[in-house]
C-alpha atoms as a PDB file:
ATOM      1  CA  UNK A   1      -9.124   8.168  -1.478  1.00  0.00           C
ATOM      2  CA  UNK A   2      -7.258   7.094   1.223  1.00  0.00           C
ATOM      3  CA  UNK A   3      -2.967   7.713   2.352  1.00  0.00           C
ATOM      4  CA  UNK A   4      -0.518   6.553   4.650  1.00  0.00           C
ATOM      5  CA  UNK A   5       2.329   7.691   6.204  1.00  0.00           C
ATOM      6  CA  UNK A   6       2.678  11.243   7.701  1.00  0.00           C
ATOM      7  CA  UNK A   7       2.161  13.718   4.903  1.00  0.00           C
ATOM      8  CA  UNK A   8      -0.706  16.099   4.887  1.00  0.00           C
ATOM      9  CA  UNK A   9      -3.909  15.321   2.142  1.00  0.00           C
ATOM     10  CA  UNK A  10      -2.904  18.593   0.538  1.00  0.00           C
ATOM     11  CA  UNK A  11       0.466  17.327  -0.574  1.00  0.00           C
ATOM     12  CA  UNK A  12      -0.320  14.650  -1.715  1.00  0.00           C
ATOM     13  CA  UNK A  13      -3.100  16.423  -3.990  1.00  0.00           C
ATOM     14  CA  UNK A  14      -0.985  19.041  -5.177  1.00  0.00           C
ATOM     15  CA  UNK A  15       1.717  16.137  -6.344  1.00  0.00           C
ATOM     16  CA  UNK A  16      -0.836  14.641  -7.942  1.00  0.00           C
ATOM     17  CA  UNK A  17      -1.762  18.058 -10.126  1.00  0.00           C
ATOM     18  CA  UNK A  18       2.098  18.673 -10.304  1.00  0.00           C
ATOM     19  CA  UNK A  19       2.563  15.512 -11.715  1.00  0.00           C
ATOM     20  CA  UNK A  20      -0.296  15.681 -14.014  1.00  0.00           C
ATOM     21  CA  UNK A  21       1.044  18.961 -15.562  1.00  0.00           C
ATOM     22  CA  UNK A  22       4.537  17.764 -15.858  1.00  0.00           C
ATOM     23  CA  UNK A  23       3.616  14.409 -17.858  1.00  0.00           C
ATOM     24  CA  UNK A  24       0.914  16.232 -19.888  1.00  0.00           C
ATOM     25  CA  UNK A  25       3.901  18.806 -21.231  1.00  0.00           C
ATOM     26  CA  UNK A  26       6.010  15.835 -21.906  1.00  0.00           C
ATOM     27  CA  UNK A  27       8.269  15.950 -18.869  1.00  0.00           C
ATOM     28  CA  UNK A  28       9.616  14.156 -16.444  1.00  0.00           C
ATOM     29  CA  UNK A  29       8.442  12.938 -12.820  1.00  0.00           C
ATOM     30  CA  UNK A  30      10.465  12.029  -9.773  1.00  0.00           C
ATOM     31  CA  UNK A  31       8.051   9.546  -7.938  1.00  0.00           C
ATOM     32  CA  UNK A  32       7.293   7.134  -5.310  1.00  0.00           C
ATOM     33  CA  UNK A  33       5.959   3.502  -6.703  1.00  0.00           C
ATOM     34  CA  UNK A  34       4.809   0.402  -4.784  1.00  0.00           C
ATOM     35  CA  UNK A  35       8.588  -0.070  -4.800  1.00  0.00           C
ATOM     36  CA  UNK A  36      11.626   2.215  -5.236  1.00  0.00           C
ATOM     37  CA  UNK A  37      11.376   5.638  -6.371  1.00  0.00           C
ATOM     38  CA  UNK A  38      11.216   5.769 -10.078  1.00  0.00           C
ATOM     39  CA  UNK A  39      11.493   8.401 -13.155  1.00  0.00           C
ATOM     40  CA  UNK A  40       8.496   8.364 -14.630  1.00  0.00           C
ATOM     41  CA  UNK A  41       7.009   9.354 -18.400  1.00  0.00           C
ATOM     42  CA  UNK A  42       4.071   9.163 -20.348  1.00  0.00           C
ATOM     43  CA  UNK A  43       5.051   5.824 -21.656  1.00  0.00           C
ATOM     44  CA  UNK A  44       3.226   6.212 -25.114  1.00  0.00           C
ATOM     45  CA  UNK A  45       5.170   9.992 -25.368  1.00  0.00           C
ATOM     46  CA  UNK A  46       8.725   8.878 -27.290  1.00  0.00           C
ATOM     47  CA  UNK A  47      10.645  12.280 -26.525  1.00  0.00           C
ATOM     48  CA  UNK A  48       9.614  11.791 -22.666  1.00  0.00           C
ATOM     49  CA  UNK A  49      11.082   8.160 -23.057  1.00  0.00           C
ATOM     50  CA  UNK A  50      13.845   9.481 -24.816  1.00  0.00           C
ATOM     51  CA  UNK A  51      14.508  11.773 -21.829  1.00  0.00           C
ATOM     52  CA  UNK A  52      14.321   9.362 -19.304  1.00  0.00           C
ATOM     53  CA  UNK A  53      17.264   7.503 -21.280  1.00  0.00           C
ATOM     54  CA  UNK A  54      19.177  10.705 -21.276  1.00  0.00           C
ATOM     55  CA  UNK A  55      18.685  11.377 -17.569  1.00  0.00           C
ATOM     56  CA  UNK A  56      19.815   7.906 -16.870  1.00  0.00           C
ATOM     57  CA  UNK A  57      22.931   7.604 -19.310  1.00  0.00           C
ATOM     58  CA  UNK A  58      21.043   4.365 -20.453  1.00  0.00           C
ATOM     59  CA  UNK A  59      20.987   2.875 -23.873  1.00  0.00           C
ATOM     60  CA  UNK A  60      17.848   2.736 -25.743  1.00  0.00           C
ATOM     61  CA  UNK A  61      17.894  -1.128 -26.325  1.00  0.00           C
ATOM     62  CA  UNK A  62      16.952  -1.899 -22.908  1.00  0.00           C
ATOM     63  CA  UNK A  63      13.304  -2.150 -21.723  1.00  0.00           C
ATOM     64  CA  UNK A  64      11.710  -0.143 -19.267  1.00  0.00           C
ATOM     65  CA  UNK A  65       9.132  -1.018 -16.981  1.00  0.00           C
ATOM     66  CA  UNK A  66       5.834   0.448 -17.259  1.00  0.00           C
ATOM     67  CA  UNK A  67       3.098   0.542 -14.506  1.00  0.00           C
ATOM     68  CA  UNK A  68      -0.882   0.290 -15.025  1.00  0.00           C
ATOM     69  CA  UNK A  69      -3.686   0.955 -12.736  1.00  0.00           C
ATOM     70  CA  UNK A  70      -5.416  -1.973 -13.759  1.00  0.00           C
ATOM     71  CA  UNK A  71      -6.193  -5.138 -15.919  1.00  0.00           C
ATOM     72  CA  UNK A  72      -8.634  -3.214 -18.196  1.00  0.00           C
ATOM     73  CA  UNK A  73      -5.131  -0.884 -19.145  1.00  0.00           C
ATOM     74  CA  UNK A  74      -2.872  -3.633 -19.019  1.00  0.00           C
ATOM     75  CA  UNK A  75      -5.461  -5.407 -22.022  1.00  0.00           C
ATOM     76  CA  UNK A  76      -4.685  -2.165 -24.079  1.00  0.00           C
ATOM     77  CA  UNK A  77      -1.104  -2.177 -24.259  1.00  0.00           C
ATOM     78  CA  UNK A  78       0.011  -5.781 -24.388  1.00  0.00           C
ATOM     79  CA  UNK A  79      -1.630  -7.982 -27.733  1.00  0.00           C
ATOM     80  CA  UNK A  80      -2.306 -10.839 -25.399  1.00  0.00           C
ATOM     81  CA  UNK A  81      -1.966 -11.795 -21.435  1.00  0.00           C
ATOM     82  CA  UNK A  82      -0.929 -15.403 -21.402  1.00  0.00           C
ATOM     83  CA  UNK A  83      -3.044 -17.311 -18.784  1.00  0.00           C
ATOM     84  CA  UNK A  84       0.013 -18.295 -16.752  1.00  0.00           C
ATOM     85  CA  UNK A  85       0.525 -14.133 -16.226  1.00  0.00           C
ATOM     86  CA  UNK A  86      -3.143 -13.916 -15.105  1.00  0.00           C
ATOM     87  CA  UNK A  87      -2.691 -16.593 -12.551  1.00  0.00           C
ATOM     88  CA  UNK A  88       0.664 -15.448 -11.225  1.00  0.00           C
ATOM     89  CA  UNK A  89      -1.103 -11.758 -10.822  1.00  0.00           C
ATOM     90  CA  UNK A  90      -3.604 -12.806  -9.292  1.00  0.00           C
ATOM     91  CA  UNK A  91      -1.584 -15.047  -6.239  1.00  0.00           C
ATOM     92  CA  UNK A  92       1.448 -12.630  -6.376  1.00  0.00           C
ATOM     93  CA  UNK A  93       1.118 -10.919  -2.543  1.00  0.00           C
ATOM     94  CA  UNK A  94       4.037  -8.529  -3.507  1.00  0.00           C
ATOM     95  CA  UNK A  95       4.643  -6.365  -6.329  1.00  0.00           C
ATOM     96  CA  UNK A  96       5.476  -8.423  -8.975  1.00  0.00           C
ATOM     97  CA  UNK A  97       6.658  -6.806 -12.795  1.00  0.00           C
ATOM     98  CA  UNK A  98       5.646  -9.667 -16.004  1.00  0.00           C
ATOM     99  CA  UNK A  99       7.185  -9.464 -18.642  1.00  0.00           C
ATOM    100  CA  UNK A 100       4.556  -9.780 -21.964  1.00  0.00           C
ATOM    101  CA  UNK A 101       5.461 -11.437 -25.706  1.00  0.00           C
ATOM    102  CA  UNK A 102       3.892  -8.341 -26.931  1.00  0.00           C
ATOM    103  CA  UNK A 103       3.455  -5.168 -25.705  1.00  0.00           C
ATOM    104  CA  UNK A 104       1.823  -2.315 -28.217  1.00  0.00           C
ATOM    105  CA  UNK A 105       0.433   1.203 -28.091  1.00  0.00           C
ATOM    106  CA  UNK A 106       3.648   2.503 -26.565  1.00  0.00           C
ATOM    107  CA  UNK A 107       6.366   4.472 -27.514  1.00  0.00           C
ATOM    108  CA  UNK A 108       9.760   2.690 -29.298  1.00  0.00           C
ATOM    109  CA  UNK A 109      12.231   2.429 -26.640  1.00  0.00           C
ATOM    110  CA  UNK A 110       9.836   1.212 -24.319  1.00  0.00           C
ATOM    111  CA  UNK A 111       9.739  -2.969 -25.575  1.00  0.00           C
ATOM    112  CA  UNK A 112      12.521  -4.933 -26.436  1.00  0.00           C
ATOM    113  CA  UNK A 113      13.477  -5.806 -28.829  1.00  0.00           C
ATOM    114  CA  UNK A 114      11.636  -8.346 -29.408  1.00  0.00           C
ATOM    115  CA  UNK A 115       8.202  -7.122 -28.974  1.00  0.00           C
ATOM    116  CA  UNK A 116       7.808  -8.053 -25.118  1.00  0.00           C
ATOM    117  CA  UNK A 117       6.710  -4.975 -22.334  1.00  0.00           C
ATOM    118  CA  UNK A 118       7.609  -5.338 -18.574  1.00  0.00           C
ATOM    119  CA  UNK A 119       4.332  -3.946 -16.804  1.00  0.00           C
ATOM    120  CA  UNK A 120       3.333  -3.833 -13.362  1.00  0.00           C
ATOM    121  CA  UNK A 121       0.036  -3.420 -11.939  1.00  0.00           C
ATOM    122  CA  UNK A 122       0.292  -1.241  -9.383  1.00  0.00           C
ATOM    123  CA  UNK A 123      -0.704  -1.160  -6.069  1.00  0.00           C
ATOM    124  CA  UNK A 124       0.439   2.128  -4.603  1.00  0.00           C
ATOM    125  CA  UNK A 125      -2.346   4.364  -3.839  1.00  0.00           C
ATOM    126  CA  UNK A 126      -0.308   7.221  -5.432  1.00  0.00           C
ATOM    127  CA  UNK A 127       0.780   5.297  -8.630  1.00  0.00           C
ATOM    128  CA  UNK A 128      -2.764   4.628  -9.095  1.00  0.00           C
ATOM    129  CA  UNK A 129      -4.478   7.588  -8.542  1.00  0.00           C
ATOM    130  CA  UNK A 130      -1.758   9.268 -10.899  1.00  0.00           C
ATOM    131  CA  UNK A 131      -2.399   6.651 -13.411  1.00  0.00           C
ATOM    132  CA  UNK A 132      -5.784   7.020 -13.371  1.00  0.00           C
ATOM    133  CA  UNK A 133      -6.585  10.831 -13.756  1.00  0.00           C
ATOM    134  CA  UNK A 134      -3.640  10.440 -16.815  1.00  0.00           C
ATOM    135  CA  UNK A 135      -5.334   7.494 -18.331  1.00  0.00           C
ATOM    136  CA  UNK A 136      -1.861   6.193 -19.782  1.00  0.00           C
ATOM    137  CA  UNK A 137       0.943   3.845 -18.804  1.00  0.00           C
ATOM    138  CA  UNK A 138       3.493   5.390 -16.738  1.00  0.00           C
ATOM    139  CA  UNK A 139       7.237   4.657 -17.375  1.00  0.00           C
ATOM    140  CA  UNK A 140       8.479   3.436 -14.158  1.00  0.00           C
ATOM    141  CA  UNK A 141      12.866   3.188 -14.380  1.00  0.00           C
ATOM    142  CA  UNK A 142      14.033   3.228 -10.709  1.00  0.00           C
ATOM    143  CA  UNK A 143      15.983   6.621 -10.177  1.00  0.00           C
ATOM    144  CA  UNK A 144      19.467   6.142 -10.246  1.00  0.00           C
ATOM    145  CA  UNK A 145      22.106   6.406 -13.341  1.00  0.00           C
ATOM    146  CA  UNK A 146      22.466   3.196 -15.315  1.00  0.00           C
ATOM    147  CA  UNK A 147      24.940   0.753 -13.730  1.00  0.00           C
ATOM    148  CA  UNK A 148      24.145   2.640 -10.111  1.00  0.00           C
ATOM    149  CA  UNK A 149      21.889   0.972  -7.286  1.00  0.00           C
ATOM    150  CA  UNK A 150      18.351   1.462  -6.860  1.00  0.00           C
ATOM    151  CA  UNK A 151      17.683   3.918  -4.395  1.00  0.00           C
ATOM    152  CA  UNK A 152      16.357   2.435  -1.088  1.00  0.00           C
ATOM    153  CA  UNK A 153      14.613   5.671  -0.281  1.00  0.00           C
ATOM    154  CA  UNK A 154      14.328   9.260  -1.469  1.00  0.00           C
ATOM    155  CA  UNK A 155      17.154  10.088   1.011  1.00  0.00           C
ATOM    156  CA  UNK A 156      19.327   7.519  -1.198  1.00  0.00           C
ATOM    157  CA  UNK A 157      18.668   9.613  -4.504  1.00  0.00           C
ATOM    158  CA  UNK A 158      21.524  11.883  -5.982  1.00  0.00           C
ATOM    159  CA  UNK A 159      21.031  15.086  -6.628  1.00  0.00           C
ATOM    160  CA  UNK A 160      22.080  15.030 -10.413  1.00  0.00           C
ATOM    161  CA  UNK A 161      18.589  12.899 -10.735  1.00  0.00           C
ATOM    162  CA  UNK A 162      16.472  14.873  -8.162  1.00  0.00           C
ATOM    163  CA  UNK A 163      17.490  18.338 -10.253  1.00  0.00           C
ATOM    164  CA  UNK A 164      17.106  16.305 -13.737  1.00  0.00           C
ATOM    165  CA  UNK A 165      13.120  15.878 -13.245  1.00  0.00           C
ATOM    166  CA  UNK A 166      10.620  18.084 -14.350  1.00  0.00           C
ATOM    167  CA  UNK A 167       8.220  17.691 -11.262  1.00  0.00           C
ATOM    168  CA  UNK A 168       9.381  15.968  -8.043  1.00  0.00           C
ATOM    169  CA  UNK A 169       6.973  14.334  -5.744  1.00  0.00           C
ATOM    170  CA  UNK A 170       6.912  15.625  -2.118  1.00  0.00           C
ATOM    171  CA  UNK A 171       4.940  12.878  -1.136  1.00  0.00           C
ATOM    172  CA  UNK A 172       6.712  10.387   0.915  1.00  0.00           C
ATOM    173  CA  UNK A 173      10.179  12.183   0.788  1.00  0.00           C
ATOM    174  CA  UNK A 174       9.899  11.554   4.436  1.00  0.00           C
ATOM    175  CA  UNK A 175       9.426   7.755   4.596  1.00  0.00           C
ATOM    176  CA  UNK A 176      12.444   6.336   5.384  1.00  0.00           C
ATOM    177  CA  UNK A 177      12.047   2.572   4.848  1.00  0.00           C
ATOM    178  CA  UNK A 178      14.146   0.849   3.032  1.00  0.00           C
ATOM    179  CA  UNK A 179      12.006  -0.715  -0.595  1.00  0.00           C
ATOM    180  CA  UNK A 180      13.729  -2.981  -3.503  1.00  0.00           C
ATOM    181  CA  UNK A 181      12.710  -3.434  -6.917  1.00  0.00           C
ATOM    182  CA  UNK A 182       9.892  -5.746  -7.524  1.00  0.00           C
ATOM    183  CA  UNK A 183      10.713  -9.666  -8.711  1.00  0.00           C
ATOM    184  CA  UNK A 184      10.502  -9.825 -12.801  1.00  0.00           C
ATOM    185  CA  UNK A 185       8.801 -12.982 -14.449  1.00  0.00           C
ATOM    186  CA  UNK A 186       8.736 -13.369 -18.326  1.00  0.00           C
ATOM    187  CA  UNK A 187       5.979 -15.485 -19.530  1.00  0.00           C
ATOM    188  CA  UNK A 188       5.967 -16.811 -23.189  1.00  0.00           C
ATOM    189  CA  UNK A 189       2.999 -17.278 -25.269  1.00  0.00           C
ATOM    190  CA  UNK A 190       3.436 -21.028 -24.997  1.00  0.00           C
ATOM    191  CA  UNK A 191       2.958 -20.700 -21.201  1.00  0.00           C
ATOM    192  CA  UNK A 192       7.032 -20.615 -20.165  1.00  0.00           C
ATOM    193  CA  UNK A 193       7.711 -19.400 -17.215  1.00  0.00           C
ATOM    194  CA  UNK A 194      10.933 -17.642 -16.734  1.00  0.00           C
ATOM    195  CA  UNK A 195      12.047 -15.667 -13.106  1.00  0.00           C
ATOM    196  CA  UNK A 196      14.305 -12.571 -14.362  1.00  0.00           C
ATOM    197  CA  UNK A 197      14.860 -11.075 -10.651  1.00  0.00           C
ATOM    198  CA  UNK A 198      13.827 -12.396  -7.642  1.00  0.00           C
END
């Protein structure tokens, strides 16, 4: 296992156990992704998601991004990954969130309503080690209140979030580059290509 920036192996190991506890309970994390920091959630748990929309002041009808470790998860929570996805995964040199017809397995609150899942394979040694020891989806909703900008970096994040979160990651509290949401592409079934954020 390998990490960057300046924080010590032990950190980053004890976030990962923090975070492993927190999510197991049903709670919430306070995380660093492959792009802003996100509240996080056993994305399959529906009173975690349900607190996530609480934290946020968010209503329920709106998606929420989830993040995977790999393609093997990914084939377990969406019914079927359109070719044009695979292809745009695979050339995609930044973190890139698709948007599925139909997502399954997870908990309501987490799809649209109309079946489709925004999921992002991620590529953040964190994320994925995380993701990996939990062996479930993570709910990935950049941490901010609804309407509010992403946070650039954990120095950008009010308290009212930092205090709402049932574990928060020490790991790269300390990294003060500035990171932006990944793009969003929708693919249909019939192969339609749609750019939601660049």
């Amino acid at each position: 296992m390998k990490y960057r920036h300046n924080d010590s192996f032990a950190v980053f190991r004890e976030d990962l156990e923090g975070s492993l506890k927190t999510l197991r309970e049903g709670g919430v994390i306070l995380y660093p992704t492959d792009t802003v920091w996100g509240l996080g959630c056993d994305a399959t748990n529906s009173a975690a998601v349900n607190s996530i929309y609480s934290i946020k002041q968010r209503k329920v009808n709106l998606n929420l991004i989830i993040l995977v470790n790999g393609m093997a998860m990914l084939e377990r929570y969406v019914k079927e990954i359109p070719e044009p996805a695979m292809m745009i995964e695979e050339a995609s040199d930044k973190p890139i969130t698709i948007i599925y017809p139909r997502g399954r397995n997870l908990a309501p609150g987490v799809c649209s309503d109309d079946g489709s899942a925004g999921i992002r394979i991620t590529r953040d040694e964190f994320c994925r080690e995380l993701i990996t020891r939990f062996r479930k989806p993570l709910v990935s909703t950049s941490a901010n209140m609804s309407g509010d900008p992403a946070p650039g970096n954990f120095s950008e994040i009010s308290d009212s979030i930092v205090k709402s979160a049932g574990y928060v990651v020490r790991y790269r509290q300390n990294d003060n580059q500035k990171y932006s949401p990944s793009a969003i592409i929708k693919v249909g079934m019939d192969g339609t290509i749609k750019i939601i954020r660049k």
